[in-house]
Protein backbone atom coordinates (compact mmCIF):
# COMPACT_ATOMS: atom_id res chain seq x y z
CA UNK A 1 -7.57 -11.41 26.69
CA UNK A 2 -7.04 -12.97 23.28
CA UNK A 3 -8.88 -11.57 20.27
CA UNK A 4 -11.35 -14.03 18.88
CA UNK A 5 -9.38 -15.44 15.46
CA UNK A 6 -12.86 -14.84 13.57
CA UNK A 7 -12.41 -11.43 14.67
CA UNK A 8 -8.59 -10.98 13.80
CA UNK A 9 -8.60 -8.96 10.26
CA UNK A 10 -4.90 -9.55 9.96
CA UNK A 11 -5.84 -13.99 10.30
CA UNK A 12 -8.68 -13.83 8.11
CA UNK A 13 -6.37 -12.30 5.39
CA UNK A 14 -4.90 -15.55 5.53
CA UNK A 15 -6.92 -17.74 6.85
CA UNK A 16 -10.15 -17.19 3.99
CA UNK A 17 -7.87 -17.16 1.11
CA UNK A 18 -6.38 -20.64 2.12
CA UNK A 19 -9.98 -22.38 3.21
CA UNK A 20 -10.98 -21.75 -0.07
CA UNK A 21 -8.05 -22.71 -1.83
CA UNK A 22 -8.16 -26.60 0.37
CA UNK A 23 -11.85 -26.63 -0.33
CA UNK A 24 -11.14 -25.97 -4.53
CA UNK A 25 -8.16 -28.45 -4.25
CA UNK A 26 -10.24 -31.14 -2.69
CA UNK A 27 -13.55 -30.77 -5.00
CA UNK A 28 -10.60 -31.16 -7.99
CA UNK A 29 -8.91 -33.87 -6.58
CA UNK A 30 -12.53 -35.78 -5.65
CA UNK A 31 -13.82 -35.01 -9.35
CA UNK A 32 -10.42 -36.92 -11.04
CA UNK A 33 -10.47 -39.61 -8.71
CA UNK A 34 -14.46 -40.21 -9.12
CA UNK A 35 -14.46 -39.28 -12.47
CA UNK A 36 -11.24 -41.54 -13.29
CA UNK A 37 -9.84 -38.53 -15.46
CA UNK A 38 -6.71 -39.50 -17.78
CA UNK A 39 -3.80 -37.63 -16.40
CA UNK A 40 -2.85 -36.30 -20.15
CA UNK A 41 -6.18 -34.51 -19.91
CA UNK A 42 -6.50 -33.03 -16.29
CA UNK A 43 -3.99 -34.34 -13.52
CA UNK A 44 -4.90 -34.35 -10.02
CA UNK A 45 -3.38 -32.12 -7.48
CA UNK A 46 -1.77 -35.09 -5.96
CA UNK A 47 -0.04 -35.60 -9.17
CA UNK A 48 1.23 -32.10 -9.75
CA UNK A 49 2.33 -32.36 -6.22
CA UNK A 50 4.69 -35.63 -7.00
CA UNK A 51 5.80 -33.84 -10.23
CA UNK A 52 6.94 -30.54 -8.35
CA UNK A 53 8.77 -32.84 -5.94
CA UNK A 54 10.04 -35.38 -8.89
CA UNK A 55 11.07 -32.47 -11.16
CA UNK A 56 12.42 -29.82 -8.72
CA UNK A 57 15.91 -29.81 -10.02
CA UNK A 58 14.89 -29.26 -13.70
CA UNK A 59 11.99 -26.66 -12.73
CA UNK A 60 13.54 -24.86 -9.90
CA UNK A 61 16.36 -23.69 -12.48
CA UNK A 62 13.97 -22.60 -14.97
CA UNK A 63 11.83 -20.64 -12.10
CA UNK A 64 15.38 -19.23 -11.39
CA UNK A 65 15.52 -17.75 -15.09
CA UNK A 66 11.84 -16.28 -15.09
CA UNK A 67 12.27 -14.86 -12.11
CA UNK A 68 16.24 -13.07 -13.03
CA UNK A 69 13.95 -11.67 -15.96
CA UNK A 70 11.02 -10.58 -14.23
CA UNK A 71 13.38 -8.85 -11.49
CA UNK A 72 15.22 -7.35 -13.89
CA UNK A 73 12.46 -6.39 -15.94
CA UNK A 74 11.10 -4.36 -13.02
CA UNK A 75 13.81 -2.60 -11.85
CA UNK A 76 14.25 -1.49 -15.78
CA UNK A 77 11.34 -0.11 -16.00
CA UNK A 78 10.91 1.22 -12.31
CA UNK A 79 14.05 3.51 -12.81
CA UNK A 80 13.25 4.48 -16.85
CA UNK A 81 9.14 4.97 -15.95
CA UNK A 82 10.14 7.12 -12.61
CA UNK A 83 12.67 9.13 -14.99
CA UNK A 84 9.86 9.87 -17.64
CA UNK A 85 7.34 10.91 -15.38
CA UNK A 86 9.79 13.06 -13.62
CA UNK A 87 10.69 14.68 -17.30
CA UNK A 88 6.36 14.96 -18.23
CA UNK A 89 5.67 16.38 -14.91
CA UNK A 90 8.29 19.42 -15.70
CA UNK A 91 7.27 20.27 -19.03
CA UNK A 92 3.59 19.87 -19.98
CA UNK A 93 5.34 20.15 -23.77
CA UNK A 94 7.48 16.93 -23.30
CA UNK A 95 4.50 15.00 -21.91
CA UNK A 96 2.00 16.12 -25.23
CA UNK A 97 5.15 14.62 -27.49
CA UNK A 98 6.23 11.79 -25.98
CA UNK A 99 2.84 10.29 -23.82
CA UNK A 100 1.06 8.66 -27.03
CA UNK A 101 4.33 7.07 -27.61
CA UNK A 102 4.17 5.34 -24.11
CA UNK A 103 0.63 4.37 -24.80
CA UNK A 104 1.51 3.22 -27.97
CA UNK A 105 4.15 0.96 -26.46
CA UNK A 106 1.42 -0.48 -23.91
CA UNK A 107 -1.15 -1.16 -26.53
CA UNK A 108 1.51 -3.11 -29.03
CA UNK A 109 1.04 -6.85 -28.37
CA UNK A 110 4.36 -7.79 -27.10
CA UNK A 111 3.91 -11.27 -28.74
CA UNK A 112 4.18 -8.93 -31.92
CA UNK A 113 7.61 -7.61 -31.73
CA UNK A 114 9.03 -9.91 -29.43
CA UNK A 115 10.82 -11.85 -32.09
CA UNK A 116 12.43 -8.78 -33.99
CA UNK A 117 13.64 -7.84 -30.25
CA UNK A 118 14.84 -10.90 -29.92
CA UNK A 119 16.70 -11.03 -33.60
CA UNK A 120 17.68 -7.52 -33.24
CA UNK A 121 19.60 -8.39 -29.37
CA UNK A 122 21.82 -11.03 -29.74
CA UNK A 123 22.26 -11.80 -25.87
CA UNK A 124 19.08 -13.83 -25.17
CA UNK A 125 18.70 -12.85 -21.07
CA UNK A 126 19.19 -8.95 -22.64
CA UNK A 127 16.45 -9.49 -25.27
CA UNK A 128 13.91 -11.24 -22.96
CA UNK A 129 14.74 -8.56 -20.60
CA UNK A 130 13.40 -5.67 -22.71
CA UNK A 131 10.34 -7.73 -24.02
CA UNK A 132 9.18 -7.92 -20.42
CA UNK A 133 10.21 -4.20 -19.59
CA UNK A 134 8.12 -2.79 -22.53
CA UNK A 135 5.40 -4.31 -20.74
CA UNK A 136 6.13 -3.48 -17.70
CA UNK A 137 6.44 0.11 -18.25
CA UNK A 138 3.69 1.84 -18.54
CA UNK A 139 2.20 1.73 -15.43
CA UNK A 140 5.17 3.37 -13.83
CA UNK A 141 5.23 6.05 -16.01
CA UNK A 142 1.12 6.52 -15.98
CA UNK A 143 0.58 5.96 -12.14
CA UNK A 144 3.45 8.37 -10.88
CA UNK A 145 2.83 10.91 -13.76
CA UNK A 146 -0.64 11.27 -12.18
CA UNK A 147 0.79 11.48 -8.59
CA UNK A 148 3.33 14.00 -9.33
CA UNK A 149 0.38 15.93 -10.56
CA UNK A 150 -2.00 15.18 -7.59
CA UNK A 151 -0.83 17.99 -5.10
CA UNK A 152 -2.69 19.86 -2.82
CA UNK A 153 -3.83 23.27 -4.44
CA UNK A 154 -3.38 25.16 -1.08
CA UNK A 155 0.04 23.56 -0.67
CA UNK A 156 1.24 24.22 -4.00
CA UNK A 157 0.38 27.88 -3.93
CA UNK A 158 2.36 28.11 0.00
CA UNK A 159 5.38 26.26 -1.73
CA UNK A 160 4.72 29.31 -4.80
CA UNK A 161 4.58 31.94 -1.80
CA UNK A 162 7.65 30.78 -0.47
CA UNK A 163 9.56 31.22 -3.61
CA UNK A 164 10.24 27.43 -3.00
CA UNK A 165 12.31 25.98 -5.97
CA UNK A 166 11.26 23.62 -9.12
CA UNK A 167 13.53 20.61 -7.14
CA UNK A 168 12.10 21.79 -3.53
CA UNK A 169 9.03 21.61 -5.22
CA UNK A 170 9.47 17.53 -6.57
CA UNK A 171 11.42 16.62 -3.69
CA UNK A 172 8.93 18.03 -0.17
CA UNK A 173 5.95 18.30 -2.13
CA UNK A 174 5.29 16.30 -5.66
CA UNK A 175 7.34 13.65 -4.53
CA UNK A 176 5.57 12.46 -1.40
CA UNK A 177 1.97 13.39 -2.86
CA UNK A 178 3.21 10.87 -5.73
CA UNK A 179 3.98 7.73 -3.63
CA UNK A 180 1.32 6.28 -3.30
CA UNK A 181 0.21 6.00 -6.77
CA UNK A 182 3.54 5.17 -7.57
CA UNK A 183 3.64 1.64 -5.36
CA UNK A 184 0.03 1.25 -7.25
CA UNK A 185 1.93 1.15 -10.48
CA UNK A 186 4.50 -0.89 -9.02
CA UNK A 187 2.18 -3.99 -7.96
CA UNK A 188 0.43 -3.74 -11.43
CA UNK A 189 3.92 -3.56 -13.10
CA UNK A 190 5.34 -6.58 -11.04
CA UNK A 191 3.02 -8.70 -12.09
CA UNK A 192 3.05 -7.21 -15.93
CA UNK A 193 7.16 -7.82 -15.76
CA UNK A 194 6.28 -11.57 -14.71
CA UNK A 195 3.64 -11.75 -17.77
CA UNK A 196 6.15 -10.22 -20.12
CA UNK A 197 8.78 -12.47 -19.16
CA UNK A 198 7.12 -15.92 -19.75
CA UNK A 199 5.56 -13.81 -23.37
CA UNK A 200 8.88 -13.72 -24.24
CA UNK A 201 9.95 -17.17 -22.96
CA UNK A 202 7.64 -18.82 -25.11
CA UNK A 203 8.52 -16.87 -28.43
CA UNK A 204 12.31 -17.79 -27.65
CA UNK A 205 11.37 -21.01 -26.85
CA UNK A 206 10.02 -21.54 -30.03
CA UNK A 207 13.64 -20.64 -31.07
CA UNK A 208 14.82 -23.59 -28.95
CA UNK A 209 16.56 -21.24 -26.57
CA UNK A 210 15.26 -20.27 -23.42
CA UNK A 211 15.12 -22.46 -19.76
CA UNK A 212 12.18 -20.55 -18.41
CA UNK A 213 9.07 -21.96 -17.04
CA UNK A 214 7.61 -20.83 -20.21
CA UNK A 215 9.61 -22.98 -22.39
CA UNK A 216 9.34 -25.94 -19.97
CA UNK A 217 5.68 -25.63 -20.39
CA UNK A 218 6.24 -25.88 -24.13
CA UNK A 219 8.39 -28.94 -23.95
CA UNK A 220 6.14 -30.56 -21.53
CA UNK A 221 2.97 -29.98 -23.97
CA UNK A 222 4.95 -31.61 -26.87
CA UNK A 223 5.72 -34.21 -24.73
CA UNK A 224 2.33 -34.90 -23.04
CA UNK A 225 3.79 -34.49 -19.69
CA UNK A 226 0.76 -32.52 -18.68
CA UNK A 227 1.51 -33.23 -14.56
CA UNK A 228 4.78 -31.56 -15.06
CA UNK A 229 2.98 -28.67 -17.51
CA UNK A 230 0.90 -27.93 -14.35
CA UNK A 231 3.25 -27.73 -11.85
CA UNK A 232 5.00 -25.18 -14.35
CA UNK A 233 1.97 -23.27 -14.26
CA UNK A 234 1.89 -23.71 -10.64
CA UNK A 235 5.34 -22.08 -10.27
CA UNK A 236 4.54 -19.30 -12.27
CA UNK A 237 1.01 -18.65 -10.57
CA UNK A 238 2.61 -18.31 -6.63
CA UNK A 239 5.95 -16.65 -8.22
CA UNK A 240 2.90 -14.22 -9.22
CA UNK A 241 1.43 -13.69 -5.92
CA UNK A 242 4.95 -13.50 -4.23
CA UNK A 243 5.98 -10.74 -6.17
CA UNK A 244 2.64 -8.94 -5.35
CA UNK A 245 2.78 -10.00 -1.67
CA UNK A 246 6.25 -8.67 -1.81
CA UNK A 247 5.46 -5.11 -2.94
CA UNK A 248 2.16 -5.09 -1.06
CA UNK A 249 4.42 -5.39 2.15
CA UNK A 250 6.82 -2.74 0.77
CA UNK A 251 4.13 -0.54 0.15
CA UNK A 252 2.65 -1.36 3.87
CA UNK A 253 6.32 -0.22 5.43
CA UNK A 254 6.62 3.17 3.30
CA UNK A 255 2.96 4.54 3.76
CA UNK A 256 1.52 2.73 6.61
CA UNK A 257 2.66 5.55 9.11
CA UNK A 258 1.62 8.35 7.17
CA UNK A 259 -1.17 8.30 4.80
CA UNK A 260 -4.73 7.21 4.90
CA UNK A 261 -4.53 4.62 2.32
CA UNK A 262 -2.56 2.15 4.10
CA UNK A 263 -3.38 3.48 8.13
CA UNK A 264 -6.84 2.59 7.39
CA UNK A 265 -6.04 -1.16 6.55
């Protein structure tokens, strides 16, 4: 017997999410059309629509770019924020030197020093790169610094019995107590590495270099090609819920058959 779809958990996910997205698109498309509003002011989703289709060759290469930097962004600070937290969690010393610094880099408005790190690297990709990794960052470092910390006291004193070693230790016992705070930091950082790339994208573009999404929206606000500004925004916005969907579902895969955060979903 099928399970009634209002029922289904897994539907509904889906299903609520995009009911109110067609009701929000219709009440905006009814107010421009009723309203008769001036596509240089608010265009219609219709419009945006026709300018994604009309404009796909120029914007599809400049979602290419933001999304090269935003991967690349990630995977930076992924491997440098697991590598820090690794070092804090083994000395308590290392972590009272060097964790104000890594606060101190996530309170600095990237907007701020982007355009030194973009003087200072000549290869543009390089430089937009590190702007978005600097944002990026600290999440990874915060989130798994916590979970390498959050073990089990009754677990950590058997692995102490045993006369277990500092890397049996991190790899049977800090490590897996650590992951799921760590894919918490990842979703936040995706997102962060995405925010940091189109930062940096607009203070290149500024430059005149730069084909993100970013520096299309720039162009098309000189320009008053406000349809095509949208459907830049557009781009961005679902490239934004991909790359959380995308780590939601990774996170799903690695925890779902072991720990309570994920087998109670």
């Amino acid at each position: 017997m099928s399970t009634p779809l209002i029922r289904n958990e897994r539907a509904l996910q889906w299903l609520l999410p995009l009911l109110v997205a067609a009701v929000l698109l219709g009440l905006w498309q009814g107010w421009t059309v009723v309203a008769d509003v001036p596509a240089y002011l608010v265009p219609s989703p219709r419009a945006i629509a026709k300018t994604l289709v009309a404009d796909w060759a120029l914007l599809s290469g400049s979602l290419w770019v933001t999304v090269k930097i935003t991967v690349l962004a990630f995977l930076v600070s992924v491997v440098l924020g697991s590598l820090v937290a690794f070092a804090f969690v083994q000395s308590r010393w290392i972590e009272s030197a060097f964790f104000p610094y890594a606060v101190l880099l996530q309170v600095t408005p990237v907007v701020a020093i982007a355009p030194l790190i973009i003087i200072w690297v000549k290869d543009p990709t390089a430089s937009l790169v590190v702007c978005a990794t600097l944002v990026a960052l600290f999440p990874i470092i915060s989130n798994t610094t916590v979970g390498l910390r959050s073990v089990n006291p009754g677990l950590a004193a058997y692995f102490k019995l045993q006369r277990a070693s500092r890397w049996q230790t991190l790899v049977r016992l800090r490590i897996p107590s650590a992951l799921p705070y760590f894919f918490a930091g990842l979703r936040i950082s995706g997102g962060l590495a995405l925010i940091g790339a189109v930062v940096a994208e607009f203070v290149a573009g500024t430059g005149g270099t730069g084909t993100g999404l970013a520096y299309q929206i720039l162009q098309s606000g000189y320009q008053l090609n406000i349809p095509r500004l949208f459907a830049a925004l557009v781009l961005i916005s679902v490239t934004g819920v991909g790359v959380f969907a995308v780590l939601s579902a990774i996170s799903r895969w690695a925890l779902g058959g072991w720990h309570e955060s994920e087998m109670s979903r």
